[in-house]
Protein backbone atom coordinates (compact mmCIF):
# COMPACT_ATOMS: atom_id res chain seq x y z
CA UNK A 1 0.00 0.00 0.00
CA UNK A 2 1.24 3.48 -1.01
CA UNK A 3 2.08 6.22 1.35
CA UNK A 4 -0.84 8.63 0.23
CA UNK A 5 -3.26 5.41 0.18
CA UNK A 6 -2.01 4.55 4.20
CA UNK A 7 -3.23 8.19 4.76
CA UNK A 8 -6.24 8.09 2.94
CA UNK A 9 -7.20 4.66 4.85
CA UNK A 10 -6.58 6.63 8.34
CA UNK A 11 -7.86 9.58 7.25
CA UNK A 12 -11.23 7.37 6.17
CA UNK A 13 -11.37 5.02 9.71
CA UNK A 14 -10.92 8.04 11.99
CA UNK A 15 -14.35 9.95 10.42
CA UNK A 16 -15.86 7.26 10.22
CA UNK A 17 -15.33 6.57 14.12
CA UNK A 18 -16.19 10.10 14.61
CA UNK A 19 -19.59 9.82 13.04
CA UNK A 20 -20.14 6.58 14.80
CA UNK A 21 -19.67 8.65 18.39
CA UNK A 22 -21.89 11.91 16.36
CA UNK A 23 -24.80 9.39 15.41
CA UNK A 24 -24.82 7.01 17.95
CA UNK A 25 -24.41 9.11 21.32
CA UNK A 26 -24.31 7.19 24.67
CA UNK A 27 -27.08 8.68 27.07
CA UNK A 28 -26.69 8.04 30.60
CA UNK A 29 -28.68 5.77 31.47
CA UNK A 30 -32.15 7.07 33.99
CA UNK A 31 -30.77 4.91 37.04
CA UNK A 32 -27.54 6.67 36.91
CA UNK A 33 -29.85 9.86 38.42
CA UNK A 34 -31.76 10.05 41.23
CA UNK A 35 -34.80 11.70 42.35
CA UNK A 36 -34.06 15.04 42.60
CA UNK A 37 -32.02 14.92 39.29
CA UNK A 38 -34.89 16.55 37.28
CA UNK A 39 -34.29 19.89 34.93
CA UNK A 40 -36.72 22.42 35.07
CA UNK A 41 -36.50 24.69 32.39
CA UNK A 42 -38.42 28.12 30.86
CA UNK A 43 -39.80 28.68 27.74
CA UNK A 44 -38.87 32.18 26.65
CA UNK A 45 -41.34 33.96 23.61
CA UNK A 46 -44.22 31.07 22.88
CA UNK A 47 -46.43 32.63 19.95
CA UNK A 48 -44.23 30.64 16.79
CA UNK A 49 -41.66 28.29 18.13
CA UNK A 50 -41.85 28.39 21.34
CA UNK A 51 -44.67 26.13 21.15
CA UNK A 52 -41.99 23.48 19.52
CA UNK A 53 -39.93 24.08 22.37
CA UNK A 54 -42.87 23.29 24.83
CA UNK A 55 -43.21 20.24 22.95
CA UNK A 56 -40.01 19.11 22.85
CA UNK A 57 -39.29 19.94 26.32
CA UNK A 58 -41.89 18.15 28.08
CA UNK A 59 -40.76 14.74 25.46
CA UNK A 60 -37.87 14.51 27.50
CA UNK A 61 -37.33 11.96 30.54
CA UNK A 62 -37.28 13.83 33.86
CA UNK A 63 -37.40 17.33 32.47
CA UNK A 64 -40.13 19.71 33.54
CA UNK A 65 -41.17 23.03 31.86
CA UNK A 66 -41.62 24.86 35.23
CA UNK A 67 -42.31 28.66 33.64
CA UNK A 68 -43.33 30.33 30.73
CA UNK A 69 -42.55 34.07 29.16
CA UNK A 70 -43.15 36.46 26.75
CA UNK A 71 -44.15 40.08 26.83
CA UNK A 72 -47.52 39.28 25.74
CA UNK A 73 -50.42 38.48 28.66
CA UNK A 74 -52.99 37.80 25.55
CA UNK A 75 -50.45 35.02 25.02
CA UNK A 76 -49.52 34.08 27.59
CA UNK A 77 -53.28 33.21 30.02
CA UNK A 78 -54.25 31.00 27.37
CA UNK A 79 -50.99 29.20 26.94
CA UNK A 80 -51.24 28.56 30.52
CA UNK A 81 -54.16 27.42 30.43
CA UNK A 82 -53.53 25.11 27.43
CA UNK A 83 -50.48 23.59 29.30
CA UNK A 84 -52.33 22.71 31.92
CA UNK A 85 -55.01 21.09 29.63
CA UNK A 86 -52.61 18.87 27.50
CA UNK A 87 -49.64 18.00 30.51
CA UNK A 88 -52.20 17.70 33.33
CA UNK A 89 -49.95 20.46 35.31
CA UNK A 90 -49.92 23.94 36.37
CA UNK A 91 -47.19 26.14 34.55
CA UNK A 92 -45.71 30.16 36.19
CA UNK A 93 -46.34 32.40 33.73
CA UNK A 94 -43.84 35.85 33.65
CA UNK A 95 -43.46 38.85 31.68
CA UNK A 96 -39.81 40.04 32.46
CA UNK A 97 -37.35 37.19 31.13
CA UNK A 98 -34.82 38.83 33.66
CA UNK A 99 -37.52 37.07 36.46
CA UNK A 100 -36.90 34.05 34.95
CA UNK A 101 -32.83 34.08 35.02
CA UNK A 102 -32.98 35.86 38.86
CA UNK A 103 -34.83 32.41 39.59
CA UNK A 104 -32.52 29.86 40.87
CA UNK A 105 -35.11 26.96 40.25
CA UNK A 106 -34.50 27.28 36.64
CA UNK A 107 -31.94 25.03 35.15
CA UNK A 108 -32.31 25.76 31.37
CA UNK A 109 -34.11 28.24 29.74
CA UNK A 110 -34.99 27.98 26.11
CA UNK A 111 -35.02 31.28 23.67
CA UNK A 112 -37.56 31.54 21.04
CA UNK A 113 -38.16 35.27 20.89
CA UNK A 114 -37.47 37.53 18.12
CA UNK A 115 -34.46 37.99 16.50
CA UNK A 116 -32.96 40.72 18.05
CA UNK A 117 -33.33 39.61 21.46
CA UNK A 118 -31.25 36.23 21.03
CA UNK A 119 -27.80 37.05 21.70
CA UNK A 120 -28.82 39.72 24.80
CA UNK A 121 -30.71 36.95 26.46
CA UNK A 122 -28.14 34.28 25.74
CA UNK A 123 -25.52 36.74 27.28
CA UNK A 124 -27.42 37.54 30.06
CA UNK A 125 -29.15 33.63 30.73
CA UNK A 126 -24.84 32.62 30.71
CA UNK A 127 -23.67 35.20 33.48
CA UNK A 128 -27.11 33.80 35.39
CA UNK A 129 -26.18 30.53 35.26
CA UNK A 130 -28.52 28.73 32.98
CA UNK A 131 -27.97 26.11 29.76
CA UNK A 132 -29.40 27.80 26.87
CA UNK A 133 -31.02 26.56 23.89
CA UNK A 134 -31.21 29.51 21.31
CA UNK A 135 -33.40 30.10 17.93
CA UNK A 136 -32.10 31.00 14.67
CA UNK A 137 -30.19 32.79 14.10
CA UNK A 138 -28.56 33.00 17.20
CA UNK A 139 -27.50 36.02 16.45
CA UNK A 140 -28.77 39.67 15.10
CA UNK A 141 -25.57 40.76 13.88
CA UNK A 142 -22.47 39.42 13.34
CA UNK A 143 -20.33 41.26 16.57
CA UNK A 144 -23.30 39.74 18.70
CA UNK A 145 -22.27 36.34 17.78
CA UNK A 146 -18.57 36.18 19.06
CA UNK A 147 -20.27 37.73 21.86
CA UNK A 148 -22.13 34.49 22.98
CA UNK A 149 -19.34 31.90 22.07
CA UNK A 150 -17.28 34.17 24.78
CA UNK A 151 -20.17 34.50 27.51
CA UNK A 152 -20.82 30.68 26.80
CA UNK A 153 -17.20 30.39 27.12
CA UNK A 154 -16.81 32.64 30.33
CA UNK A 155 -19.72 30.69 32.36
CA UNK A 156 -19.22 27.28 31.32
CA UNK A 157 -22.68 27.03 29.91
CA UNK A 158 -24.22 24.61 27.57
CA UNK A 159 -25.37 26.41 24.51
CA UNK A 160 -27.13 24.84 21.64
CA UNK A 161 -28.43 26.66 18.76
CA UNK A 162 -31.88 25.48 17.02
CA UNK A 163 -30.22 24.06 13.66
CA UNK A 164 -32.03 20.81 14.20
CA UNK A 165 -30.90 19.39 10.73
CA UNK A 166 -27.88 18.74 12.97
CA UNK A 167 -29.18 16.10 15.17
CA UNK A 168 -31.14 14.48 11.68
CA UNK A 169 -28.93 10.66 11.37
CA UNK A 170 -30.02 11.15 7.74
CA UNK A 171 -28.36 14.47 7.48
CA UNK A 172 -25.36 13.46 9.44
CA UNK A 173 -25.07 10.07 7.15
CA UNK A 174 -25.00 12.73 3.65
CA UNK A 175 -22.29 15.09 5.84
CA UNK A 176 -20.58 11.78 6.07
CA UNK A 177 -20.39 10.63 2.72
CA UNK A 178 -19.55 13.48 1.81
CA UNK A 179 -16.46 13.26 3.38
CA UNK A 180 -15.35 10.26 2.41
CA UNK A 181 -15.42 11.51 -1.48
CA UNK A 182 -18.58 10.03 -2.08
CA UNK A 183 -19.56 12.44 -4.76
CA UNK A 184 -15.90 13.62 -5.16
CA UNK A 185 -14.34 16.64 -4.54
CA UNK A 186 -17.04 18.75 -3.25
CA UNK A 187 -16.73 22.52 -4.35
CA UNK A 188 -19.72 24.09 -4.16
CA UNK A 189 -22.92 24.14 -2.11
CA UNK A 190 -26.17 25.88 -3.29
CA UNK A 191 -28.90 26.53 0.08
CA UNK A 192 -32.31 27.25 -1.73
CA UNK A 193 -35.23 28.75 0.41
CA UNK A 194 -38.58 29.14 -1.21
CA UNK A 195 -41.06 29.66 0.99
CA UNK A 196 -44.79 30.93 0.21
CA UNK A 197 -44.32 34.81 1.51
CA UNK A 198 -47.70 36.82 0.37
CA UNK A 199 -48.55 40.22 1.01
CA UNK A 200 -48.22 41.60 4.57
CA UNK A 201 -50.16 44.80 3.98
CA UNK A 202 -49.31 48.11 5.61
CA UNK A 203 -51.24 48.31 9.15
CA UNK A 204 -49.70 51.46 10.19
CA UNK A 205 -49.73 52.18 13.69
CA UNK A 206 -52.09 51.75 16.34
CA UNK A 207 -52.21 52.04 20.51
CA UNK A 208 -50.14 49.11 21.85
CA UNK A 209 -52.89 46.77 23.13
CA UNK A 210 -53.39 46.24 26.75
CA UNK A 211 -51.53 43.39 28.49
CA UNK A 212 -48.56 43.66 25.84
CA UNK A 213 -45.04 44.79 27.65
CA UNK A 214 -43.91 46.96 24.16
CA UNK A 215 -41.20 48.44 26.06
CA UNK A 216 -39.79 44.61 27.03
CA UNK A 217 -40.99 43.15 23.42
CA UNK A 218 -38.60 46.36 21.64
CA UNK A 219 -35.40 45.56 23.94
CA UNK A 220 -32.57 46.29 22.22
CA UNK A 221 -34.09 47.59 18.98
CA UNK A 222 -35.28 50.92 18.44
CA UNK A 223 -38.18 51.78 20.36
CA UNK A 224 -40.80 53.28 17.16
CA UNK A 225 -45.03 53.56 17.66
CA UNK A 226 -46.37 49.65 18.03
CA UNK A 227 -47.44 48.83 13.99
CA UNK A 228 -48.83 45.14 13.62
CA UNK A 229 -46.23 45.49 10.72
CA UNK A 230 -44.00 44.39 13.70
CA UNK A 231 -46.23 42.17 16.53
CA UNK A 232 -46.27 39.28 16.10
CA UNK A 233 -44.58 37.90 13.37
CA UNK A 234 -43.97 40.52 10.22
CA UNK A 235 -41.04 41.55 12.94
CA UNK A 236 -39.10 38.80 10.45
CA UNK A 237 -38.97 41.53 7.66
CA UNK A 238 -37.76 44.45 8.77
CA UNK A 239 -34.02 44.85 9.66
CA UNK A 240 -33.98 45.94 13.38
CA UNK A 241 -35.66 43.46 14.41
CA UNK A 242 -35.56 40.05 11.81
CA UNK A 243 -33.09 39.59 8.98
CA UNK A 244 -35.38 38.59 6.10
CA UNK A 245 -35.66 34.77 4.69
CA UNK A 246 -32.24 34.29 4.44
CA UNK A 247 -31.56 34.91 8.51
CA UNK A 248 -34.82 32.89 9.34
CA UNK A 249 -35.82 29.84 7.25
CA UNK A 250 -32.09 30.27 5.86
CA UNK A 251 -29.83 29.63 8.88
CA UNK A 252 -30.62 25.69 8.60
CA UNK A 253 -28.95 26.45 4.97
CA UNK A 254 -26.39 28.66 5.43
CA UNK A 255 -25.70 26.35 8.31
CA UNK A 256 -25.50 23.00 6.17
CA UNK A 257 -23.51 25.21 3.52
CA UNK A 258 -20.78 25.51 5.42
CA UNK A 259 -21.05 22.40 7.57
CA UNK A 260 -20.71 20.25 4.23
CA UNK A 261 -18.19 22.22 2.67
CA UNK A 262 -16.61 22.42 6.07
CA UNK A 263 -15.92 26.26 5.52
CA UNK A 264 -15.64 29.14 8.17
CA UNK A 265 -16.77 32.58 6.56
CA UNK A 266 -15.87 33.65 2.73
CA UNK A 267 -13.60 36.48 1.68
CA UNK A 268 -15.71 37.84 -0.79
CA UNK A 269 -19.21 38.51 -0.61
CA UNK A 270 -22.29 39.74 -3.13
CA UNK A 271 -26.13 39.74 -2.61
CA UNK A 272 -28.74 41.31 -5.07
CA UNK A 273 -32.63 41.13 -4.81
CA UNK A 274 -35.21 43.60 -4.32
CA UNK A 275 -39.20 43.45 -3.72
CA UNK A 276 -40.57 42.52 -6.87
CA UNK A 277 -44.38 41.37 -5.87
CA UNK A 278 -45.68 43.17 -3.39
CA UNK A 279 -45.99 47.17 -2.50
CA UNK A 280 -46.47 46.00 1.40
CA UNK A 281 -44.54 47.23 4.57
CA UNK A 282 -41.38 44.32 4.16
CA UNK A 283 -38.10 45.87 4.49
CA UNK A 284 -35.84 43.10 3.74
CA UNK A 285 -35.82 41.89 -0.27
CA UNK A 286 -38.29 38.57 -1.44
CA UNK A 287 -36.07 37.95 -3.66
CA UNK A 288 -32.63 37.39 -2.57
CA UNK A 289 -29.73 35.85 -4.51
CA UNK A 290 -26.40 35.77 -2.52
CA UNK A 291 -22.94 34.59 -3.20
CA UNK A 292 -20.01 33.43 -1.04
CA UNK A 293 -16.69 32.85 -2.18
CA UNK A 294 -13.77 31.01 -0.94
CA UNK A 295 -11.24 31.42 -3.73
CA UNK A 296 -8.28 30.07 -1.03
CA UNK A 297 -9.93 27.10 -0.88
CA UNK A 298 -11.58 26.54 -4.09
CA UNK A 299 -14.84 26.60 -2.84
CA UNK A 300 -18.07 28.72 -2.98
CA UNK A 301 -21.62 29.08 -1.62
CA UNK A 302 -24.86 30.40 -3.69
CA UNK A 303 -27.96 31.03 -1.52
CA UNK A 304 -31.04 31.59 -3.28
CA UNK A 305 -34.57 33.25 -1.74
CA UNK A 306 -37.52 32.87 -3.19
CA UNK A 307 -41.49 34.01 -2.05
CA UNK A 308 -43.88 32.85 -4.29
CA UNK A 309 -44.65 30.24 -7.19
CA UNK A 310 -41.62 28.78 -8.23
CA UNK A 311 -40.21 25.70 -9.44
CA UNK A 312 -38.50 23.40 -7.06
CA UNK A 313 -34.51 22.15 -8.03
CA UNK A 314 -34.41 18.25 -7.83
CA UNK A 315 -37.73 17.94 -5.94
CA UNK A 316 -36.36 20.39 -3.46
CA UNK A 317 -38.11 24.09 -2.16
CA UNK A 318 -36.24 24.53 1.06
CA UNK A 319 -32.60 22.29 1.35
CA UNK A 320 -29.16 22.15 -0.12
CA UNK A 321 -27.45 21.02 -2.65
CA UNK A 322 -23.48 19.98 -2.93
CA UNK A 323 -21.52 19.53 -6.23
CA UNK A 324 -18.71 17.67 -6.51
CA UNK A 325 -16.59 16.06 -9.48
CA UNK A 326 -18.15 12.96 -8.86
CA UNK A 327 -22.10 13.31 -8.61
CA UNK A 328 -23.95 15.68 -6.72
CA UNK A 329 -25.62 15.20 -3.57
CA UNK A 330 -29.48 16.46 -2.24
CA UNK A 331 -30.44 17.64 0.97
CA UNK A 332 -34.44 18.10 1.04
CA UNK A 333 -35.77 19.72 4.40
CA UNK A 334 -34.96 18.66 7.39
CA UNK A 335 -34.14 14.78 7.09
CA UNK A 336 -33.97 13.03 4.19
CA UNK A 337 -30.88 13.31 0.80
CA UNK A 338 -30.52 11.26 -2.25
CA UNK A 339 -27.63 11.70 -4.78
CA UNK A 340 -26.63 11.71 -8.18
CA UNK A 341 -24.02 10.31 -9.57
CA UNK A 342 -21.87 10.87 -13.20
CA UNK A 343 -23.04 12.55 -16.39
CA UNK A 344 -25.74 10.53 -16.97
CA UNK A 345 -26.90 11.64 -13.22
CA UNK A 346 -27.15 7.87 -11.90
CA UNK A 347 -29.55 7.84 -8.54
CA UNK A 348 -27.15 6.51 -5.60
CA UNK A 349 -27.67 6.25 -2.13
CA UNK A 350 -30.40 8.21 -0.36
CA UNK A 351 -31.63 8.20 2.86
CA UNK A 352 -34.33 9.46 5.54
CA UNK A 353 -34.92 9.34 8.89
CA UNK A 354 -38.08 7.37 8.41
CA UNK A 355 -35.44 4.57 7.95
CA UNK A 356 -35.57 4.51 4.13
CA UNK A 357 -31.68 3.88 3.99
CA UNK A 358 -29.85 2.19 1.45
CA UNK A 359 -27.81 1.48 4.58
CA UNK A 360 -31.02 -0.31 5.61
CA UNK A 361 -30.15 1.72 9.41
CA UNK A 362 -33.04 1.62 12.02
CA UNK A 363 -32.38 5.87 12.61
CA UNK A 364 -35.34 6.13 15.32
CA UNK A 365 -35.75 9.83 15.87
CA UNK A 366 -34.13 12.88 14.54
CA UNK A 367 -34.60 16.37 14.20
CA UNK A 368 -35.97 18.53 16.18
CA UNK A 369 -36.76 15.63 19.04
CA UNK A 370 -33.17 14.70 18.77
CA UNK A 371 -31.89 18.43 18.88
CA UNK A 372 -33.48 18.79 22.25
CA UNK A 373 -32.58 15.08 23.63
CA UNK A 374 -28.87 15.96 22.49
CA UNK A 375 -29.32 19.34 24.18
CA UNK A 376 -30.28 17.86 27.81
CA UNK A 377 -27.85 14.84 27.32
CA UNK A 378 -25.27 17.42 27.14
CA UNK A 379 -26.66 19.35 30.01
CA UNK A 380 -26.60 16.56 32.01
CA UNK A 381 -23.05 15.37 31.64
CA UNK A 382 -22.06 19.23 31.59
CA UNK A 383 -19.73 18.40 28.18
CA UNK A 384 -20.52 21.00 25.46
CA UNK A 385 -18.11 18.93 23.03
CA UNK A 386 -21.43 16.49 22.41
CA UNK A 387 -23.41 19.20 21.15
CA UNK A 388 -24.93 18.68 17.78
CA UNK A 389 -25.41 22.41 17.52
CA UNK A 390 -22.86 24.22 19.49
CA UNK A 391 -22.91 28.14 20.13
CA UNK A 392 -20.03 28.36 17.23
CA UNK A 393 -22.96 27.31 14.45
CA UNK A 394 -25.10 30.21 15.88
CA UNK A 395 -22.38 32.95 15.09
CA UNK A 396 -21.11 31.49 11.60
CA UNK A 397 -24.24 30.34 10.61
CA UNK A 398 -26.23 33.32 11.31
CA UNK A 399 -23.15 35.49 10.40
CA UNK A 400 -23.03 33.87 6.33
CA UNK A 401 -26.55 35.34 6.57
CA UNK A 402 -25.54 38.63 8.04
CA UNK A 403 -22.75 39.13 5.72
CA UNK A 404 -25.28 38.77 3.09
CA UNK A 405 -27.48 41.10 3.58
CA UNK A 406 -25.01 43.49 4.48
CA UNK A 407 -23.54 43.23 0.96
CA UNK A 408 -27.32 43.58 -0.41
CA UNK A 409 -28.09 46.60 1.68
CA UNK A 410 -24.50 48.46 0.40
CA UNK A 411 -25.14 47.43 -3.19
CA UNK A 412 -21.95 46.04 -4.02
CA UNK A 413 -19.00 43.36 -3.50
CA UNK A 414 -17.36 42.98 -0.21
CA UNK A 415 -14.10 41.63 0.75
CA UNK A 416 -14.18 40.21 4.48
CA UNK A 417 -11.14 38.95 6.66
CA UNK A 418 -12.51 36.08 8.39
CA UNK A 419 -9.70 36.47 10.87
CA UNK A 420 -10.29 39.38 12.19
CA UNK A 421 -13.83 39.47 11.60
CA UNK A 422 -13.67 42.54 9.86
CA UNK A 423 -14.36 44.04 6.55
CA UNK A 424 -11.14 45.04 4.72
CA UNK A 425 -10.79 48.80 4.37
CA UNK A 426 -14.73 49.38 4.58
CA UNK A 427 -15.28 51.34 7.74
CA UNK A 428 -19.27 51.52 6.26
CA UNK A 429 -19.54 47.90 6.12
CA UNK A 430 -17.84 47.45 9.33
CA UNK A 431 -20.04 49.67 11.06
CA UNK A 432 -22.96 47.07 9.86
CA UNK A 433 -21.40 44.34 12.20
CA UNK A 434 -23.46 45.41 15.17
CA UNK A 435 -25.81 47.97 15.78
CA UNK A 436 -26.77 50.56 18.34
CA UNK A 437 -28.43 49.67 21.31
CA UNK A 438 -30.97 50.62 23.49
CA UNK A 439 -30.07 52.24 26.85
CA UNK A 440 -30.28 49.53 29.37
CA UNK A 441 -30.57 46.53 26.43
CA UNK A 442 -26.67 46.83 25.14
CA UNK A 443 -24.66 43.86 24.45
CA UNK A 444 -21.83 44.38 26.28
CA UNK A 445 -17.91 44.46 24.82
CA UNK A 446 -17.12 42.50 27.94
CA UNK A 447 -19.44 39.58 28.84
């Protein structure tokens, strides 16, 4: 055996016995804990996701959703009351989510507010003490995200971001392959997010209803006169508060972009769109078409985002696709890939988590249940290094997005050192890296 085929061999046995410890985790076992060994956790913004949290919260052995918050009393009565319906048990409800980290019977709190309160109440959730579980994107800006990996870092905390793809065995099988040159040399990965997007109107403003905390909900954004163009959900397209499709639906791409190609972040970056459908009060483009570059490595990521009717590429709306010199390879949602293989685009091995394998593997479950088991496993032994979805994929996955719109919103190509996190000789594009805060709501420079 030749020299460069020994390596390849080793190179080969030693992924392959890191995937084996990445898909089949050892959880402790329930008799290793004892009575008093149960998590309580808090459920932090509940009117989208947080109701997937709840879920997956209360599917986990000896974990107990003790509290729930939001700014919003009209949400917040009825979920109570709802919790108590479906789990048979009563549920705190609070307002103020710093209540909820000042509370030393929480264990792990779980963010699914909007985007521009992530990072703050990761930060501030760390220096309280608490494991974290985090939305995407993780982050608001790009400066917010080194933020967390240091508070994470600083309190020993657990912090797992909500790219559930992560904890998919399908997924991690395609990463896999992928790695051992399954399709080849893999050079380029396209994310693709088309979503149905219609028009939101324009509500204008209106008195901020009674039982809503607007003051709380705004937090680090600028404060402006309540709109329902903001509360509840159209917060997702406008810039001080969301970061469009490709920072929402987009940061399981962007995240599985770079995890395949196993990139950091590019060194050059474009993005061009626009609103093409709808006169309506969006901020952020429809239609968004982004490219990252890695010329060093001879690599590079297009992101596409589309709102409306559109054709779907290889039966896919919302996934990934990688490109190699071999074949090409198919992510499609959440948990299931097939490939491609040669010229003549031969189908090779696919997979789901439904246990439609060419491996023939018995997966059981993935996804977002397995993002949350993974999350308390690694609470529980206190060893971040078993995260599926550590706090690193919350800054450079959100950040790919960031860096995207940043280049769509100055109209023209940007060169970025990844190094130093920092935009070369662009003191306008660097100032886009955070924001300005509220009084009283800053991330701070030192966590």
């Amino acid at each position: 055996m030749s020299k460069e085929s020994s390596r390849r061999t080793f190179i080969k046995k030693s992924a392959l016995a890191g995937t084996a410890a990445m898909v089949l985790p050892t959880f402790i076992p329930s008799s290793a804990f004892g009575a008093n060994d149960r998590i309580n956790a808090a459920v932090l913004g509940i009117n989208g996701r947080g109701k997937s949290h709840i879920q997956g919260f209360m599917a986990q052995k000896d974990v107990e959703i003790t509290t729930l918050c939001d700014p919003d009393m009209n949400l917040l009565t009825p979920a109570q009351k709802a919790f108590k319906e479906k789990y048979g048990k009563d549920v705190a409800i609070e307002q103020d989510l710093r209540k909820v980290f000042d509370n030393k019977d929480i264990d792990v709190v779980s963010l699914a507010t909007p985007n521009h309160w992530h990072a703050l109440a990761t930060i501030w959730a760390c220096q309280a003490g608490k494991d974290v579980y985090v939305e995407k994107p993780g982050s608001h800006n790009i400066s917010e995200g080194r933020k967390m990996i240091e508070a994470a870092e600083k309190y020993d905390r657990i912090v797992q971001h909500g790219v559930q793809l992560r904890s998919s065995p399908a997924v991690q099988e395609a990463i896999q392959l992928m790695r051992d040159g399954y399709i080849g040399r893999v050079y380029m990965a396209r994310g693709l997010v088309f979503r149905m997007r219609g028009d939101i109107g324009v509500k204008g403003t209106s008195p901020v209803p009674d039982g809503l905390d607007y003051d709380l909900w705004t937090g680090p954004a600028p404060k402006v006169p309540f709109t329902r163009d903001l509360v509840h959900y159209n917060w997702h397209w406008h810039f001080d508060y969301g970061n469009g499709d490709v920072g929402n639906q987009g940061i399981h791409e962007t995240d599985l972009c770079m995890w395949g190609l196993d990139v950091g972040f590019p060194t050059k970056i474009t993005s061009m769109g626009g609103k093409y459908l709808w006169k309506d009060s969006k901020e952020t483009p429809e239609v968004l078409t982004s490219i990252y570059n890695y010329p060093d490595e001879d690599k590079i990521i297009q992101f596409e985002v589309r709102p409306w009717y559109t054709n779907a590429e290889d039966g896919a709306t919302v996934g990934n696709i990688f490109y190699g010199d071999k074949g090409y390879l198919v992510v499609d949602g959440y948990d299931k890939y097939k490939t491609y293989l040669g010229n003549d685009r031969t189908p090779g091995q696919y997979g789901d988590d439904g246990g439609a394998a060419a491996s023939g593997m018995d997966r059981g479950a993935g996804g977002t249940d397995g993002h949350f088991t993974n999350f308390i496993e690694a609470v529980r032994k206190h060893d971040k290094s078993i995260l599926n979805g550590p706090v690193e994929t919350a800054h450079l996955s959100s950040g790919l997005a960031h860096l995207g719109n940043i280049a769509y919103r100055l109209g023209r190509v940007l060169d970025f050192d990844p190094k130093s996190e920092k935009f070369v000789n662009d003191s306008e594009a660097d100032a886009m890296l955070t924001r300005e805060y509220r009084p009283g709501f800053e991330v701070p420079s030192v966590v």
